[in-house]
C-alpha atoms as a PDB file:
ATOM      1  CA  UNK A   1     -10.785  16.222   1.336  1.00  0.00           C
ATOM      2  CA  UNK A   2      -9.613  13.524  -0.907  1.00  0.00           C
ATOM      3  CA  UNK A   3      -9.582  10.077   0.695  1.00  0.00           C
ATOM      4  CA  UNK A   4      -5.991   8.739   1.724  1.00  0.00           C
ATOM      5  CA  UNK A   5      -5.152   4.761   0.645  1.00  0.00           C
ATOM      6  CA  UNK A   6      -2.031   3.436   2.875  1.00  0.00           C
ATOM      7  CA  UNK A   7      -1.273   0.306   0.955  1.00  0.00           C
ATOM      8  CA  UNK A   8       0.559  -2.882   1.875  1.00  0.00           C
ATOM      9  CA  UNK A   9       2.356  -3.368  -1.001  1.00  0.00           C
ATOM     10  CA  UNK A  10       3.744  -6.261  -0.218  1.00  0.00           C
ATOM     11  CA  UNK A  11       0.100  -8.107   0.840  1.00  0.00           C
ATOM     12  CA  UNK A  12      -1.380  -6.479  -2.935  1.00  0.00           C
ATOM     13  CA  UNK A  13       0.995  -8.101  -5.023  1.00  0.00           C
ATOM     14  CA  UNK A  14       0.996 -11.304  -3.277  1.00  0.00           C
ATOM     15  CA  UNK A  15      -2.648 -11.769  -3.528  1.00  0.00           C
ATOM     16  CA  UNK A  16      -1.898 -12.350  -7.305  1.00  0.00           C
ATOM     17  CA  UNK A  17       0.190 -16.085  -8.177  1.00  0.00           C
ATOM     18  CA  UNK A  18       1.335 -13.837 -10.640  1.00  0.00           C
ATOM     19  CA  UNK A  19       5.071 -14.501 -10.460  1.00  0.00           C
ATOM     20  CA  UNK A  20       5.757 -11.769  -8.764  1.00  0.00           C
ATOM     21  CA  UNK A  21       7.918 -13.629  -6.434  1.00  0.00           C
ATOM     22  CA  UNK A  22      10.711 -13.753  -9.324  1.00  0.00           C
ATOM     23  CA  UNK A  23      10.603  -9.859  -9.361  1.00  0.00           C
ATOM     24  CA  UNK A  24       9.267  -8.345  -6.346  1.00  0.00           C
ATOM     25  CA  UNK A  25      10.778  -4.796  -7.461  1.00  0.00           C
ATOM     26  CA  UNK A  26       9.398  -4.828 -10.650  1.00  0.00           C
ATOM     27  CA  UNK A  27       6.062  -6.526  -9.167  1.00  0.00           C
ATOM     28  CA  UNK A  28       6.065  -3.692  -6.631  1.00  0.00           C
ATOM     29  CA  UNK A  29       6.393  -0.852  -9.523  1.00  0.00           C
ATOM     30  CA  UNK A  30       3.833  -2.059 -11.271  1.00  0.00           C
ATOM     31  CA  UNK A  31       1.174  -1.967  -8.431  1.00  0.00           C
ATOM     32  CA  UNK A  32       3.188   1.581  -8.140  1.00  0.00           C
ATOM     33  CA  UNK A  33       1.946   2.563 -12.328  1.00  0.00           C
ATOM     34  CA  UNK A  34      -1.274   0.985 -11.420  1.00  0.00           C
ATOM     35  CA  UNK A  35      -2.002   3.275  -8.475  1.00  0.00           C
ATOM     36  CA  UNK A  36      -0.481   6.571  -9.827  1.00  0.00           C
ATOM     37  CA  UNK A  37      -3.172   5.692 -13.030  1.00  0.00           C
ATOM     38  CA  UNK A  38      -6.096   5.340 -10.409  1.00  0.00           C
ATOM     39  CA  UNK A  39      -4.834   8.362  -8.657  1.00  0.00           C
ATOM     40  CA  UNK A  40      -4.515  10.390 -11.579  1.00  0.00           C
ATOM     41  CA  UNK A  41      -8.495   9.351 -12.374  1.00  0.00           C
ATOM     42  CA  UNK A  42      -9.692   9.653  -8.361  1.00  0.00           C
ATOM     43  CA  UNK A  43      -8.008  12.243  -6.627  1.00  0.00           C
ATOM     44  CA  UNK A  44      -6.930  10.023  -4.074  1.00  0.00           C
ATOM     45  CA  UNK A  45      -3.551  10.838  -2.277  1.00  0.00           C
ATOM     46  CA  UNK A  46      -2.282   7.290  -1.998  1.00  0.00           C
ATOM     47  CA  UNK A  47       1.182   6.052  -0.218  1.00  0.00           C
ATOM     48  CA  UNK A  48       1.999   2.628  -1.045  1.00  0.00           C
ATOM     49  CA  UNK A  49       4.502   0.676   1.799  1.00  0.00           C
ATOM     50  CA  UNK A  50       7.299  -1.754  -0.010  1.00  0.00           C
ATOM     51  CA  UNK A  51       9.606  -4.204   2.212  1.00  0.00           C
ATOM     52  CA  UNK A  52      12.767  -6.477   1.509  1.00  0.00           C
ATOM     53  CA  UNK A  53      13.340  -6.611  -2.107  1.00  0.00           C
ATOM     54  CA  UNK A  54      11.040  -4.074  -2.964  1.00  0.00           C
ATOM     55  CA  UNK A  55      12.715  -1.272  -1.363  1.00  0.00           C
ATOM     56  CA  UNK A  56      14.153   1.369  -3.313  1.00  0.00           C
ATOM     57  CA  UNK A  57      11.030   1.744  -5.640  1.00  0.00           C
ATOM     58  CA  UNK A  58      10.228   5.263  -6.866  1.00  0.00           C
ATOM     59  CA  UNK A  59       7.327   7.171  -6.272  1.00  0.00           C
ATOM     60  CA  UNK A  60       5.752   8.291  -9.227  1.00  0.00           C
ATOM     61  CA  UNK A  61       3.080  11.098  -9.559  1.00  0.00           C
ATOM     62  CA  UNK A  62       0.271  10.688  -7.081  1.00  0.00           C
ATOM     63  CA  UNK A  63       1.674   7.721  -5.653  1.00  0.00           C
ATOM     64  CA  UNK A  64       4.409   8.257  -2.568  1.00  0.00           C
ATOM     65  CA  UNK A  65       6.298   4.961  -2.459  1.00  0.00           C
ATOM     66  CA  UNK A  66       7.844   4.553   1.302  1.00  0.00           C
ATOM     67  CA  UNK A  67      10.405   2.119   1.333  1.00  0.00           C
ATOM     68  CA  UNK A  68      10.023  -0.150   5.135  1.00  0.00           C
ATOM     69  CA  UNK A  69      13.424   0.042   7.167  1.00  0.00           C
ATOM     70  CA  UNK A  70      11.959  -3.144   8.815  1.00  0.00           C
ATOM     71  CA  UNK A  71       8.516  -4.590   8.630  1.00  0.00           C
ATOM     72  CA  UNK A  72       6.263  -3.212   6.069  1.00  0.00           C
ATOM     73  CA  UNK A  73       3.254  -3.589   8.613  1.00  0.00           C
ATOM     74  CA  UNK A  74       5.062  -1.832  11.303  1.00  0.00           C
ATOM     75  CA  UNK A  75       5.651   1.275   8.741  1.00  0.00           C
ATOM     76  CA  UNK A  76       2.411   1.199   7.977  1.00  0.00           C
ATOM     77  CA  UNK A  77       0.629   0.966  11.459  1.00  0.00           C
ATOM     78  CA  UNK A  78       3.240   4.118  12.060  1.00  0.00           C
ATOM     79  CA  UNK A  79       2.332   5.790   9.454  1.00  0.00           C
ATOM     80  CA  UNK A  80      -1.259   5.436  10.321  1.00  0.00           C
ATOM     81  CA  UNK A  81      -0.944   7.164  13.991  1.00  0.00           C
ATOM     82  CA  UNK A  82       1.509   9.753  12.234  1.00  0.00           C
ATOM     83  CA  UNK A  83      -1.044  10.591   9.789  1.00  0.00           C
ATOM     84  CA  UNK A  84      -3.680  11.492  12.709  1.00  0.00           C
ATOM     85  CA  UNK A  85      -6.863  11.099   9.932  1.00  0.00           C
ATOM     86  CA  UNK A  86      -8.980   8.264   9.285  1.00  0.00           C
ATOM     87  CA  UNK A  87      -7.687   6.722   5.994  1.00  0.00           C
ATOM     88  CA  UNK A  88      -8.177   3.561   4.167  1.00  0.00           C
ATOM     89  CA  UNK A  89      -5.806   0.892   4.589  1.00  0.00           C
ATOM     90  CA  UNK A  90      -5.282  -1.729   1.577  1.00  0.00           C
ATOM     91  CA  UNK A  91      -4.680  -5.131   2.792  1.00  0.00           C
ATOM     92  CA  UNK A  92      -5.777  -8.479   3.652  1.00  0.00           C
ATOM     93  CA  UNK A  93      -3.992  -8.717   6.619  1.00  0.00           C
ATOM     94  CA  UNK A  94      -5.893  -9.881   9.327  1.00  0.00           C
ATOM     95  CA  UNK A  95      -3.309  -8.604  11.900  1.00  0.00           C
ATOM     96  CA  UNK A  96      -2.281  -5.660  10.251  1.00  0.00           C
ATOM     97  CA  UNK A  97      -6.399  -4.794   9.998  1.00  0.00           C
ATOM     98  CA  UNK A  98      -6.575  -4.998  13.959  1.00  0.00           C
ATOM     99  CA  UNK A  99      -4.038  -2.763  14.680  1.00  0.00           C
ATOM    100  CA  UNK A 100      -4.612   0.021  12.222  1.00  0.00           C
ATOM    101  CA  UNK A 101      -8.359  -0.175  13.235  1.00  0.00           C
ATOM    102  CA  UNK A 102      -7.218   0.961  16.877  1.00  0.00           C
ATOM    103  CA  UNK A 103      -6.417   4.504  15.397  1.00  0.00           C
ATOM    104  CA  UNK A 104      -8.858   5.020  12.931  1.00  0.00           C
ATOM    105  CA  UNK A 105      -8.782   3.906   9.807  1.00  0.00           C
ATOM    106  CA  UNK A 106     -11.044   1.721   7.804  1.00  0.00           C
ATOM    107  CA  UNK A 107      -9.627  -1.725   5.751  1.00  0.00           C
ATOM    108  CA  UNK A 108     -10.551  -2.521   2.148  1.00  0.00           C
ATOM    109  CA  UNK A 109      -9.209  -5.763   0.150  1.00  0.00           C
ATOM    110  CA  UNK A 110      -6.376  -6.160  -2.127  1.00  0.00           C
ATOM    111  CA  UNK A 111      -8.829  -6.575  -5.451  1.00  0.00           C
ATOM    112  CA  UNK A 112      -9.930  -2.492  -4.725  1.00  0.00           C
ATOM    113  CA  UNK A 113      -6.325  -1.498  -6.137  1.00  0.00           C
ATOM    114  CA  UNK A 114      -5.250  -4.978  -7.883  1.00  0.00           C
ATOM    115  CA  UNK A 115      -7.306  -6.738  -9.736  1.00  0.00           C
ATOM    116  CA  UNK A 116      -6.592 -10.901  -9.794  1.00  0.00           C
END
């Protein structure tokens, strides 16, 4: 089975002082064209988790984008239980790490998917 990344958008593209704050949509579709290349070169299924401005971004092959009604953490620790599989959270989210770890999955840093 191909290993499954969950990743906080939101926490990924912050990690770089990039700018991305002028552009969060087209900051978030670029971690999107990053992912789908790593996907296309791994296997991996990957679902990357956009909030706020964000939302609305595409999903692109080997990437499914899920846009956060509310808090992207919150669709992600859902997401997580839904899922019922260990799988590999991207984020640097200290809070976010806690609760996923109570069903399962394992946490990796932002620089695994996003280089700074």
């Amino acid at each position: 089975m191909n290993e499954l990344l969950v990743v906080d958008g939101a926490n990924v593209v912050g990690s770089v002082p990039d700018g991305w704050w002028r552009d969060r949509r087209g900051a978030a579709e670029r971690l999107r064209d990053r992912l789908a290349e790593r996907a296309r070169h791994t296997g991996e299924e990957i679902i990357l988790v956009v909030e706020g401005a964000a939302r609305g971004v595409e999903s692109a092959p080997g990437v499914r984008v899920e846009s956060a009604p509310g808090s992207g953490d919150d669709r992600i620790v859902e997401l997580v239980a839904e899922l019922g599989r260990g799988c590999v959270v991207v984020t640097a989210d200290r809070e976010l790490r806690g609760r996923v770890g109570a069903f399962g999955a394992t946490c990796v840093g932002p620089r695994t998917v996003w280089p700074g």
